[in-house]
C-alpha atoms as a PDB file:
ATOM      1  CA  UNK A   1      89.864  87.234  99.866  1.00  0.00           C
ATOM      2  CA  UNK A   2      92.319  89.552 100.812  1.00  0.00           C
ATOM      3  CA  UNK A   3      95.197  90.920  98.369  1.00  0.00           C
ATOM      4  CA  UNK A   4      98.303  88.963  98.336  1.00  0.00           C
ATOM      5  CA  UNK A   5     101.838  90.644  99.590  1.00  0.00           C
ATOM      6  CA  UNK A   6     105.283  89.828  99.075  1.00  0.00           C
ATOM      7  CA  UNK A   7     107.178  87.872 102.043  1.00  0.00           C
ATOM      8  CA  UNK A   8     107.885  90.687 104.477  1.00  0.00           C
ATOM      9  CA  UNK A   9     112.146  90.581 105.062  1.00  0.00           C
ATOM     10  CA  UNK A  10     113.179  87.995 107.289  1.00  0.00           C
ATOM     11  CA  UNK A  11     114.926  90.545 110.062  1.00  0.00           C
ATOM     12  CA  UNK A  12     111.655  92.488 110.479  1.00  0.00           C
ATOM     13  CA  UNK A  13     109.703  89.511 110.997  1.00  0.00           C
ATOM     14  CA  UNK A  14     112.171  87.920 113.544  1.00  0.00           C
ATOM     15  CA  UNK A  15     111.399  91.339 114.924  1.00  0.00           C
ATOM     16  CA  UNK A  16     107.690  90.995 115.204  1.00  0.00           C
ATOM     17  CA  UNK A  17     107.670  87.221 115.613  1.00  0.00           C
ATOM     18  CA  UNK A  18     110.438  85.981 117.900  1.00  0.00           C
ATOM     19  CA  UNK A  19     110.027  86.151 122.069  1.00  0.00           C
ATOM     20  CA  UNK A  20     111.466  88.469 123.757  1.00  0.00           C
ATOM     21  CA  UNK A  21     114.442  89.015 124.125  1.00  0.00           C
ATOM     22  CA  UNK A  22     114.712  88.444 120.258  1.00  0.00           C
ATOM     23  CA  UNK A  23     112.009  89.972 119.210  1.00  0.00           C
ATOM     24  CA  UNK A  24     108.463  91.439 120.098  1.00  0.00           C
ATOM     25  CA  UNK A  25     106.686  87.995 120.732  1.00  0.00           C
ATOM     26  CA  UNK A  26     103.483  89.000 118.417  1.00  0.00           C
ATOM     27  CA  UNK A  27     100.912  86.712 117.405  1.00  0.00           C
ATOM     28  CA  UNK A  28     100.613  85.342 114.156  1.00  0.00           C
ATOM     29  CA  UNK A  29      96.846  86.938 114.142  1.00  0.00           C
ATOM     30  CA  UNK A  30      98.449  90.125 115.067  1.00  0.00           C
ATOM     31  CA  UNK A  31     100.938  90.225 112.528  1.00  0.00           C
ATOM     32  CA  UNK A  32      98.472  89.326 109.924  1.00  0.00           C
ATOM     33  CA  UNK A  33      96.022  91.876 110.698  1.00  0.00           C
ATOM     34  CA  UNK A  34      98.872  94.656 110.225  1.00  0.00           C
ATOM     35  CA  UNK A  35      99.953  93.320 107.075  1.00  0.00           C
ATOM     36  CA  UNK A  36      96.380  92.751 105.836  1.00  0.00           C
ATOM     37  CA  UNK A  37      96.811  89.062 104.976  1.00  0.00           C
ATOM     38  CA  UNK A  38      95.901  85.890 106.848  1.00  0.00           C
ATOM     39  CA  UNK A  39      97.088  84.229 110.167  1.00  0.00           C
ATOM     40  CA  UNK A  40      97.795  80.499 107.671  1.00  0.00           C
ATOM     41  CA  UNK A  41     100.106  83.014 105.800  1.00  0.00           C
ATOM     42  CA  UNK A  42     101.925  84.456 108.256  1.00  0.00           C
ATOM     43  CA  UNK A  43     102.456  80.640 109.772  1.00  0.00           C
ATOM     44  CA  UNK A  44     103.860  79.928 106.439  1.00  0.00           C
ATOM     45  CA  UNK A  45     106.192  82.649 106.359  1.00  0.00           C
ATOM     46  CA  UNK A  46     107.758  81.879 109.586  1.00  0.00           C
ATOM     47  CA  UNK A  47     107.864  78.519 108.486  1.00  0.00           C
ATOM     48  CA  UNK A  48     109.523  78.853 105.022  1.00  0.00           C
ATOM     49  CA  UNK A  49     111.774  81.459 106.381  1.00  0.00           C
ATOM     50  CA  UNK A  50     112.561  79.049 109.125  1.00  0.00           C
ATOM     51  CA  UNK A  51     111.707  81.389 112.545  1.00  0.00           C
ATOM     52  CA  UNK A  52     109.277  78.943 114.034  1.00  0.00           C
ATOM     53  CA  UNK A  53     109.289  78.265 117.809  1.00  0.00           C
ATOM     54  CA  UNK A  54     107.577  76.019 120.385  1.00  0.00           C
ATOM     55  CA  UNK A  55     104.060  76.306 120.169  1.00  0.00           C
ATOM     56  CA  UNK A  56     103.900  75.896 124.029  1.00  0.00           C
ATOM     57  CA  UNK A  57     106.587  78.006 124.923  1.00  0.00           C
ATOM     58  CA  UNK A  58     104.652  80.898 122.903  1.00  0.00           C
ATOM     59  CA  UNK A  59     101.235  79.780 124.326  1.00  0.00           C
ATOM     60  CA  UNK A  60     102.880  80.442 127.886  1.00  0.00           C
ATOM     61  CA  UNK A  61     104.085  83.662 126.957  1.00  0.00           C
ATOM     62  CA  UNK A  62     101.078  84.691 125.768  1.00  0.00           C
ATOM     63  CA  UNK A  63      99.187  83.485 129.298  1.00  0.00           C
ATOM     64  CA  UNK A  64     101.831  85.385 130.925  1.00  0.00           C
ATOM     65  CA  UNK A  65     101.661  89.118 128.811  1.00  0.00           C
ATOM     66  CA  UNK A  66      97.690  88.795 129.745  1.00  0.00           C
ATOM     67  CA  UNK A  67      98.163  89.210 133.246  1.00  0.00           C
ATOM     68  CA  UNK A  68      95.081  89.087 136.063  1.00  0.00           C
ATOM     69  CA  UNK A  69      95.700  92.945 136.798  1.00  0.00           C
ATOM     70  CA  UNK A  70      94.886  94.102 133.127  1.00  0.00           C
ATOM     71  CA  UNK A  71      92.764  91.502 132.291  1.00  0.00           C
ATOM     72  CA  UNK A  72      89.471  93.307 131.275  1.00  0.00           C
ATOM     73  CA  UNK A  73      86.267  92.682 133.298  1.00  0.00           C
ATOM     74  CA  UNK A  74      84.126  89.629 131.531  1.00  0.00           C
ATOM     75  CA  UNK A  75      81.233  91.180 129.135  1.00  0.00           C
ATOM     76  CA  UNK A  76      77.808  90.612 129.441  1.00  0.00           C
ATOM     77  CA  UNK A  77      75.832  87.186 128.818  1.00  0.00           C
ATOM     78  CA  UNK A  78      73.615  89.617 126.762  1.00  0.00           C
ATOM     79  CA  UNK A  79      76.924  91.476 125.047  1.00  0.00           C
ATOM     80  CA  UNK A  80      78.833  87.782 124.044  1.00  0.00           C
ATOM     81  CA  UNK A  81      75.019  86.122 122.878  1.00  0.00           C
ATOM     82  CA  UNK A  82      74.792  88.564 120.288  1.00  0.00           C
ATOM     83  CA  UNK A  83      78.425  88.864 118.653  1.00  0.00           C
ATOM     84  CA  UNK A  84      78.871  85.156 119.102  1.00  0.00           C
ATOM     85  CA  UNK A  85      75.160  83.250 117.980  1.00  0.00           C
ATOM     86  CA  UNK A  86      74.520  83.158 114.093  1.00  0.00           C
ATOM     87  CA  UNK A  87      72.653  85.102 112.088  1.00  0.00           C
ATOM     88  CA  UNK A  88      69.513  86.557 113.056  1.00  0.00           C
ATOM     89  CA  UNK A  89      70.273  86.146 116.285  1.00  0.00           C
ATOM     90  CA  UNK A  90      73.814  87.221 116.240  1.00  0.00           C
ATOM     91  CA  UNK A  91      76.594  88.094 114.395  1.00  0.00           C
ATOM     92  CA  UNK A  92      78.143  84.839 114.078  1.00  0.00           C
ATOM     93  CA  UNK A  93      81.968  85.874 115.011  1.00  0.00           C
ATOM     94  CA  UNK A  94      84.135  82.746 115.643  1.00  0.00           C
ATOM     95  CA  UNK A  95      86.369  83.019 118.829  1.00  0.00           C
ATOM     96  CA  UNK A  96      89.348  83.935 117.079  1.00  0.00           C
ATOM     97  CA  UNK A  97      86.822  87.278 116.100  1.00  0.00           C
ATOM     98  CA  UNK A  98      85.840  87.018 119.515  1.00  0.00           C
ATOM     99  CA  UNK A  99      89.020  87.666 120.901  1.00  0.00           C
ATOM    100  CA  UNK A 100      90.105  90.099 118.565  1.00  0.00           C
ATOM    101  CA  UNK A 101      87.510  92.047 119.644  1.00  0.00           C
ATOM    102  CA  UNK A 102      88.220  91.812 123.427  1.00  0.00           C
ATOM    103  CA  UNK A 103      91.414  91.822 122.840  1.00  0.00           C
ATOM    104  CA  UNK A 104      91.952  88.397 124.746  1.00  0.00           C
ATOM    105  CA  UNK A 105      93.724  84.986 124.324  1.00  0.00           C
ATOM    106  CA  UNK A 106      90.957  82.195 122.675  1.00  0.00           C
ATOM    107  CA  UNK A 107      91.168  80.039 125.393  1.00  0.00           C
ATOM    108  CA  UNK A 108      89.616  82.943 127.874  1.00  0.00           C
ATOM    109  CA  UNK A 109      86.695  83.956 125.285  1.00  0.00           C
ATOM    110  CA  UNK A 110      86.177  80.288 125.571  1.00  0.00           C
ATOM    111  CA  UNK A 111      86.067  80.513 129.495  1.00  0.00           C
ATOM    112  CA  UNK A 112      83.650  83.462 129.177  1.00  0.00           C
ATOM    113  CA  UNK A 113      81.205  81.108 126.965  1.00  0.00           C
ATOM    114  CA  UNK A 114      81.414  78.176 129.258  1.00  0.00           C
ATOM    115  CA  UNK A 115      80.685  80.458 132.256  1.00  0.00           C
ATOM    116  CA  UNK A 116      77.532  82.123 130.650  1.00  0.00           C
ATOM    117  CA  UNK A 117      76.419  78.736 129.425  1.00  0.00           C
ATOM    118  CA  UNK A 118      76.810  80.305 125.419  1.00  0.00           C
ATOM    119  CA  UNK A 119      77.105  77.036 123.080  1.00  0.00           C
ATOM    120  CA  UNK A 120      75.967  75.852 119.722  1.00  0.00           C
ATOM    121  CA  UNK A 121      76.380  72.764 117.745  1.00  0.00           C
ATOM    122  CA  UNK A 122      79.481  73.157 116.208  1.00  0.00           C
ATOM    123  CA  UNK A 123      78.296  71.199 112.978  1.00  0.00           C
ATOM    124  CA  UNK A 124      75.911  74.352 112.790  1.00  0.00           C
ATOM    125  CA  UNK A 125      79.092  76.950 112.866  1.00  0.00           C
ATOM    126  CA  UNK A 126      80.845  74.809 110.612  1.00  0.00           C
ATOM    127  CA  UNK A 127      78.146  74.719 107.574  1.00  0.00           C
ATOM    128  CA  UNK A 128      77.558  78.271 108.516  1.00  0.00           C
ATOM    129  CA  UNK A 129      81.255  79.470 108.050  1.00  0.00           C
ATOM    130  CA  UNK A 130      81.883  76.987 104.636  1.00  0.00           C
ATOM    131  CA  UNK A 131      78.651  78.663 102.841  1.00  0.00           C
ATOM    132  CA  UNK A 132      79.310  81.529 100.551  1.00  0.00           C
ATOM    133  CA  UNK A 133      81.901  84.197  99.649  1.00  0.00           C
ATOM    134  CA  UNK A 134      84.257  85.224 102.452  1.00  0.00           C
ATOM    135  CA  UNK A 135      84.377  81.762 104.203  1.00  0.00           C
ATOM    136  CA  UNK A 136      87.706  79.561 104.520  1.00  0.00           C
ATOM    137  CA  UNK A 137      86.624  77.212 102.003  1.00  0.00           C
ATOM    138  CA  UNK A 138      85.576  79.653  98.999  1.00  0.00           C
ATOM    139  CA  UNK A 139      87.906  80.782  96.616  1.00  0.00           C
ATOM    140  CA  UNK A 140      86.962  83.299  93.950  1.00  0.00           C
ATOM    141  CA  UNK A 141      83.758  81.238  93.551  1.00  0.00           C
ATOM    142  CA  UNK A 142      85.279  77.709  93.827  1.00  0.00           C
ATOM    143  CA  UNK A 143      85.485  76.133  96.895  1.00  0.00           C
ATOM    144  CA  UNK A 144      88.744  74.839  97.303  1.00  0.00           C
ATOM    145  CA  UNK A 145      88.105  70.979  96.999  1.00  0.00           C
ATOM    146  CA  UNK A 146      86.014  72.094  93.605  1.00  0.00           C
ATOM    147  CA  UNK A 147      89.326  73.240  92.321  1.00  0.00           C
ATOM    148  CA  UNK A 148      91.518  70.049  93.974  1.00  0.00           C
ATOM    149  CA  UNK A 149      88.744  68.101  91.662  1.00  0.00           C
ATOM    150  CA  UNK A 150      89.199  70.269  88.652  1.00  0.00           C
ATOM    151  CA  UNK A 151      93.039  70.130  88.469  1.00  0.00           C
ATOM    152  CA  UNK A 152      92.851  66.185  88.917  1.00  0.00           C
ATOM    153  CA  UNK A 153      90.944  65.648  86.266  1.00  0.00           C
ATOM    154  CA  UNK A 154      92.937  67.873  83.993  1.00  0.00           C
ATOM    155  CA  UNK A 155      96.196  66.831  85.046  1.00  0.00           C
ATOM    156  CA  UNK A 156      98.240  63.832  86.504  1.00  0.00           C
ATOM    157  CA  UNK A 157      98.617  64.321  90.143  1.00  0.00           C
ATOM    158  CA  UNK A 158     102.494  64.037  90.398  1.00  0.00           C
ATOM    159  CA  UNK A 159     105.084  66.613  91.164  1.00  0.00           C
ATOM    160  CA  UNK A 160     105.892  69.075  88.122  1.00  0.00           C
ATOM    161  CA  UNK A 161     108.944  69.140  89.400  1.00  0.00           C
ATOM    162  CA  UNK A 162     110.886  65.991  90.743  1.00  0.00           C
ATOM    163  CA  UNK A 163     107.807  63.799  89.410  1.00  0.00           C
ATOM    164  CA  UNK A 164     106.930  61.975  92.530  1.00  0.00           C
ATOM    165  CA  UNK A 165     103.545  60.987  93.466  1.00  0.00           C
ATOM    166  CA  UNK A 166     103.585  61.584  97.024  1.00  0.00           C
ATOM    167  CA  UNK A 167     102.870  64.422  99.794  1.00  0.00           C
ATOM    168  CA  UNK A 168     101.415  66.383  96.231  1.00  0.00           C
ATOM    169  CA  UNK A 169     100.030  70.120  97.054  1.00  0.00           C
ATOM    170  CA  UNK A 170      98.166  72.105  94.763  1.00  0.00           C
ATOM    171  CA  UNK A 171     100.563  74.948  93.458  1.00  0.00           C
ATOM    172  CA  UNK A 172      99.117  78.827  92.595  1.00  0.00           C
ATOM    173  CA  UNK A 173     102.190  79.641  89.560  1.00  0.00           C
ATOM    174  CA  UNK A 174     101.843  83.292  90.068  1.00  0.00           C
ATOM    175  CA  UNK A 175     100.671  82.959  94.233  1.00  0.00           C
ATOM    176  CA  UNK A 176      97.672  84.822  94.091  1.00  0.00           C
ATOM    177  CA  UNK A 177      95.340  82.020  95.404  1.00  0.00           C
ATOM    178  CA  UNK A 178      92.636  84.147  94.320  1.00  0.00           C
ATOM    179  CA  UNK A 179      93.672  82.650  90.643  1.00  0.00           C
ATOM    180  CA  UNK A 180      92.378  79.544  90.558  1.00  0.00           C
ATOM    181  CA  UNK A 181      92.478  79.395  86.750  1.00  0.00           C
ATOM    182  CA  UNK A 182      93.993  75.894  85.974  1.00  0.00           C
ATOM    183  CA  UNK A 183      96.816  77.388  83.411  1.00  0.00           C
ATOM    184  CA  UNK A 184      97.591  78.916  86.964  1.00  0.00           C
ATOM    185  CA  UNK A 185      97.570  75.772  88.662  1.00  0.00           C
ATOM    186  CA  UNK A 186     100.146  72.570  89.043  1.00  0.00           C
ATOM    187  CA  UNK A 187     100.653  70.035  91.432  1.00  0.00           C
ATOM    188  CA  UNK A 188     103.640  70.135  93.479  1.00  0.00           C
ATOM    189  CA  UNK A 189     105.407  67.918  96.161  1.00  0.00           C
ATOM    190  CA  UNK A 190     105.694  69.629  99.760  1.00  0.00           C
ATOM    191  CA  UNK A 191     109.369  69.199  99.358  1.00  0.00           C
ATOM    192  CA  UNK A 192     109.300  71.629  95.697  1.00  0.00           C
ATOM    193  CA  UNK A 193     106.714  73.486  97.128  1.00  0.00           C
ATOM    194  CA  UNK A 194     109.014  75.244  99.618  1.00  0.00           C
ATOM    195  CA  UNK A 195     111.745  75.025  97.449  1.00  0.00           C
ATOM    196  CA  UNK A 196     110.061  77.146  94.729  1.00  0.00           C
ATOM    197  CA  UNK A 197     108.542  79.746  97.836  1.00  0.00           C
ATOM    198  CA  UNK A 198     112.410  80.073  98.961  1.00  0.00           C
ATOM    199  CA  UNK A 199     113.190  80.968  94.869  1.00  0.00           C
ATOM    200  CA  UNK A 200     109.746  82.955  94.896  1.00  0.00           C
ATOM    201  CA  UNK A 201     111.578  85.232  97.964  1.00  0.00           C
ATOM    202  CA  UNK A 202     114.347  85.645  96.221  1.00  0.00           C
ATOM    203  CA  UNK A 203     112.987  87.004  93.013  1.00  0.00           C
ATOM    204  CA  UNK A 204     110.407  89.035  94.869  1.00  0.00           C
ATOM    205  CA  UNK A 205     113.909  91.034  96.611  1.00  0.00           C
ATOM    206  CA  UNK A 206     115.462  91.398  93.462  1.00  0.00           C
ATOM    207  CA  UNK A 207     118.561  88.319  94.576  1.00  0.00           C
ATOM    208  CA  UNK A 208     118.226  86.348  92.503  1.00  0.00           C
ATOM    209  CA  UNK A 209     115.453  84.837  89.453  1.00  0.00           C
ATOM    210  CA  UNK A 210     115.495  81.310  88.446  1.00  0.00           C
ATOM    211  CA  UNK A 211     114.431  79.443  85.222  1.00  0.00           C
ATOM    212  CA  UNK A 212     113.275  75.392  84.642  1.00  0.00           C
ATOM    213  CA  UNK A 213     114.102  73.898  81.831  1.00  0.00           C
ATOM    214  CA  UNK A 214     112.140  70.656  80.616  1.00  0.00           C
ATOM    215  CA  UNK A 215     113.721  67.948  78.878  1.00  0.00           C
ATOM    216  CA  UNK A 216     112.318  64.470  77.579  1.00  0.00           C
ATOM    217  CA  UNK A 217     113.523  62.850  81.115  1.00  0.00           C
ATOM    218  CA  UNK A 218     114.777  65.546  83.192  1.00  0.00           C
ATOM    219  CA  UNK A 219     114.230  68.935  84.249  1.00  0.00           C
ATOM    220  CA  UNK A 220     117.022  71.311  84.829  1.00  0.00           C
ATOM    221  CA  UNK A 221     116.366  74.090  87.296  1.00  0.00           C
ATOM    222  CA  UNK A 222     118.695  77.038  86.864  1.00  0.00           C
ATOM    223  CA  UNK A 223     119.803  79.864  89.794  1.00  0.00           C
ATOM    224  CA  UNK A 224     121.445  83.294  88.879  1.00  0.00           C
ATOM    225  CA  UNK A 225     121.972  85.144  91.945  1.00  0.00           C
ATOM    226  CA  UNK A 226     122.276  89.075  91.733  1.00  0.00           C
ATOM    227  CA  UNK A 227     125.550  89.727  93.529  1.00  0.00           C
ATOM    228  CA  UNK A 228     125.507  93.360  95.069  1.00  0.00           C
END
């Protein structure tokens, strides 16, 4: 698992993130693999910050900056069999490695496979990529629905927060999901959830901290904002 950061500021991500002429037009993989965190976080980012755009609009431009003149000559049959088959016969990388390492869009490292007749069961990639350390799933030990399980049974799945029992997320207290301790965990609604990542911004620039307060029937969140 890689090492949590703090939200980068909102103007230099607009930079990075937003299409030209706004900003640089960079992929959510790209920006993740400066920042050394992972492409779901970055999409969160822009998301809580509130600088998405049209996924189709950015697919196009993304066609478009990978033009036929400097596309790079296809690799091998030999060259893709043994970066893209599993372990022993390959290294296993998913496309999204795949391109990476071209330095391509998916959809043309899946072209390359199709055209060199390069497949495997995808139920076979899927238990290979869920099974140990390092895989999506696999959190400091714990797979992720092994935790889920764990906080259910230890605490009522309703919102901390407002109390309601529906669209409930699992909550890291301290957001490093590498924590999955369960005095680190609480459940949260998706509408508290971003609320509390907006206050987490805050605090982590120094604008403002926040405190909650709970009472017998009520909780009482409370905002000071550092004025500059």
């Amino acid at each position: 698992m890689v090492k949590k950061l703090p939200m980068p500021d909102r103007e230099w991500l607009e930079d990075q993130y937003l299409l030209p002429p706004d900003g640089n037009g960079r992929t959510c993989r790209d920006i993740a693999k400066e920042l050394g965190v992972s492409k779901d976080t970055i999409q969160r980012w822009v998301h809580v910050i509130g600088i998405a755009q049209d996924a189709r609009i950015r697919q196009k431009f993304g066609c478009m900056k990978e033009s036929p003149m400097l596309a790079i000559n296809p690799p091998s049959d030999n060259d893709l069999e043994k970066l893209y088959y599993l372990p022993p016969d390959g290294d296993g990388l998913s496309l999204d490695q795949l391109a990476d390492h071209y330095g391509v869009s998916r959809p043309t490292v899946q072209r390359w496979l199709d055209e060199h007749g390069i497949h495997q069961p995808f139920s076979d990639r899927h238990s290979q990529r869920m099974a140990g350390e390092g895989n999506p799933a696999y959190t400091n030990g714990n797979t992720q629905r092994y935790v889920k399980r764990q906080l259910e049974a230890a605490q009522e799945k309703v919102c901390d927060w407002c109390g309601t029992d529906e669209k409930i997320e699992i909550h890291h207290i301290n957001h490093d999901r590498e924590n999955n301790d369960l005095d680190n965990l609480t459940w949260l609604c998706t509408h508290c959830n971003k609320l509390e990542a907006h206050l987490w911004h805050l605090v982590q620039k120094q604008r403002a901290t926040y405190e909650v307060i709970r009472g017998k029937n009520k909780i009482q969140l409370t905002i000071t904002f550092a004025r500059r």
